[in-house]
N, C-alpha and C. Protein backbone atom coordinates (compact mmCIF):
# COMPACT_ATOMS: atom_id res chain seq x y z
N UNK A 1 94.98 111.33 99.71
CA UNK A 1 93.57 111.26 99.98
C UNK A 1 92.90 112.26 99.02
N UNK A 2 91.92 111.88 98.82
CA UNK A 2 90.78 112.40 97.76
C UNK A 2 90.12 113.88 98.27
N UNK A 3 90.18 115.18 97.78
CA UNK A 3 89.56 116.17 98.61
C UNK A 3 88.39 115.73 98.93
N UNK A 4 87.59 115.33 98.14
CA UNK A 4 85.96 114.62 98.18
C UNK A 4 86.13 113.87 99.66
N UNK A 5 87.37 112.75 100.20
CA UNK A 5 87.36 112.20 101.47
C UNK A 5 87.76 112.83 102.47
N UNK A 6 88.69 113.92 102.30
CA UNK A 6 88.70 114.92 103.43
C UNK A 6 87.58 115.69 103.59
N UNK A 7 86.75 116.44 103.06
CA UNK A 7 85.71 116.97 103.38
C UNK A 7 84.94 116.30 104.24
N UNK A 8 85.11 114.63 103.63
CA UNK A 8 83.74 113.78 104.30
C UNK A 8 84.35 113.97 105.76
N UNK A 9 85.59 114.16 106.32
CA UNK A 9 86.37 113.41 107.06
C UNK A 9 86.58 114.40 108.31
N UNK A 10 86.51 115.76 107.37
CA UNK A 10 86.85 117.23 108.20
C UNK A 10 85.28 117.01 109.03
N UNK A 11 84.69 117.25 108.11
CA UNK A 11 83.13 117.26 108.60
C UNK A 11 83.12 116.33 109.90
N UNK A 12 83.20 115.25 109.95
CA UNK A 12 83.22 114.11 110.94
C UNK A 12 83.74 115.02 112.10
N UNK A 13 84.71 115.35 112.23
CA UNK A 13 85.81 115.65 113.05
C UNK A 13 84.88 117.28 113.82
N UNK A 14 84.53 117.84 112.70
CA UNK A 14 83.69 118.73 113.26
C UNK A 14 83.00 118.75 113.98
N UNK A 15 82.00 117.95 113.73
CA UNK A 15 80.71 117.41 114.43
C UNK A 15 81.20 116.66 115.50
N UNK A 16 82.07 116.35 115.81
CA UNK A 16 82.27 115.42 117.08
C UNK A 16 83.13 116.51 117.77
N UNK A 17 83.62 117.87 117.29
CA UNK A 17 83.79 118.85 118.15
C UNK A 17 85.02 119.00 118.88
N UNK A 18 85.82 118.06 118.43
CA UNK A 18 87.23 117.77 119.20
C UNK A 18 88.71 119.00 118.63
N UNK A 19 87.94 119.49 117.98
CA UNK A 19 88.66 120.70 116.81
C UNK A 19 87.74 121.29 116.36
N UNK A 20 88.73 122.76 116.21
CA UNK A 20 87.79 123.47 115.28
C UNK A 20 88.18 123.53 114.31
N UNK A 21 87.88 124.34 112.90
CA UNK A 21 88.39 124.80 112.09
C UNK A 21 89.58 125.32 111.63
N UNK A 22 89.88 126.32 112.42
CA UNK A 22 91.48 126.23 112.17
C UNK A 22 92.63 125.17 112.68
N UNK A 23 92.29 124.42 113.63
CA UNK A 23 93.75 123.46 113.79
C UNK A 23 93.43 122.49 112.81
N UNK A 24 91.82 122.02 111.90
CA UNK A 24 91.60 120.73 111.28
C UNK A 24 92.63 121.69 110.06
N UNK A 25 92.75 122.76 109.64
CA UNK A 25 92.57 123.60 108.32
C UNK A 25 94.47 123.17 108.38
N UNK A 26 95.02 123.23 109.84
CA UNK A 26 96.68 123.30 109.28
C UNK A 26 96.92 121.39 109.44
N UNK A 27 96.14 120.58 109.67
CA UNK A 27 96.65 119.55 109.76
C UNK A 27 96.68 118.87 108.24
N UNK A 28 98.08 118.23 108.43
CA UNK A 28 98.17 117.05 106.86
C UNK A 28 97.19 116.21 106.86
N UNK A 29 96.85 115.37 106.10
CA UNK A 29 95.71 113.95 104.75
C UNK A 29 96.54 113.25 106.18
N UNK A 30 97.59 112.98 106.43
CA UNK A 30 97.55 111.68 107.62
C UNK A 30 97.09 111.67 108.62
N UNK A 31 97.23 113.19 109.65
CA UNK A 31 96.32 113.45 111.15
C UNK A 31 95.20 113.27 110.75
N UNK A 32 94.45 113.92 109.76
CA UNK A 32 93.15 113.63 109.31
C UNK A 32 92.78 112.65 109.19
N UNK A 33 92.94 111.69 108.64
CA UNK A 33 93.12 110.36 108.87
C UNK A 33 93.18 109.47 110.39
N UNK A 34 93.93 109.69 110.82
CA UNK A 34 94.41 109.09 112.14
C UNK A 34 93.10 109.39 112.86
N UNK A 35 92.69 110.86 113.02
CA UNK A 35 92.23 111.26 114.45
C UNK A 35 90.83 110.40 113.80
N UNK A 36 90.42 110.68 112.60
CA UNK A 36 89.11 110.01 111.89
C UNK A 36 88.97 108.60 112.55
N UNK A 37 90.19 107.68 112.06
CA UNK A 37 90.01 106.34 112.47
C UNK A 37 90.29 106.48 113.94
N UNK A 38 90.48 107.14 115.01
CA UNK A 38 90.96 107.36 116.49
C UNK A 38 89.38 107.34 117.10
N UNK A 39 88.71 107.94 116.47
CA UNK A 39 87.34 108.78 116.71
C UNK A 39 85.88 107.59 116.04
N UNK A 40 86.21 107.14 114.98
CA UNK A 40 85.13 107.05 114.33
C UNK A 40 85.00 105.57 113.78
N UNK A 41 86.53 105.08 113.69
CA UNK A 41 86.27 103.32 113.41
C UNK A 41 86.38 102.08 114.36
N UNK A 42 85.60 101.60 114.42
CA UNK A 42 85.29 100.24 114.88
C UNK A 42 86.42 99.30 115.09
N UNK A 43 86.68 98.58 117.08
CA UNK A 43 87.80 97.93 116.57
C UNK A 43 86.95 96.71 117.44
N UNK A 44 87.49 95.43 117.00
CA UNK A 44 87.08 94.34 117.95
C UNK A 44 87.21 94.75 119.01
N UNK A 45 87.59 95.24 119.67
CA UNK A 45 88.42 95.28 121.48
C UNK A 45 86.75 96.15 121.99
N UNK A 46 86.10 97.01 120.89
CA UNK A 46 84.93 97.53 121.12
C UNK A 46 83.77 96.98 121.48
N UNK A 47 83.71 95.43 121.46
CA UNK A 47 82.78 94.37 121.49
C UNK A 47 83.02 93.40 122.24
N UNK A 48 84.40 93.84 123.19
CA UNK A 48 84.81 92.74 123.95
C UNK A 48 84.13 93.07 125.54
């Protein structure tokens, strides 16, 4: 992952407050990822 998309991604994660700073700071490009899409993307089952 792109630092430019983790920033976008840390930020997200921030603002929704579920972490702070230091546990986002020791997690790998994949939790970051995960919790992002866990938190923040859209699934059909959302519209059902």
């Amino acid at each position: 992952m792109s630092q430019l998309a983790r920033e976008f991604k840390v930020k997200k994660l921030l603002e929704k407050q579920k972490f702070n700073e230091k546990q986002i700071s020791e997690m790998t490009d994949s939790q970051i990822e995960y919790y992002h899409w866990l938190y923040f993307e859209d699934s059909v089952y959302d519209y059902m």
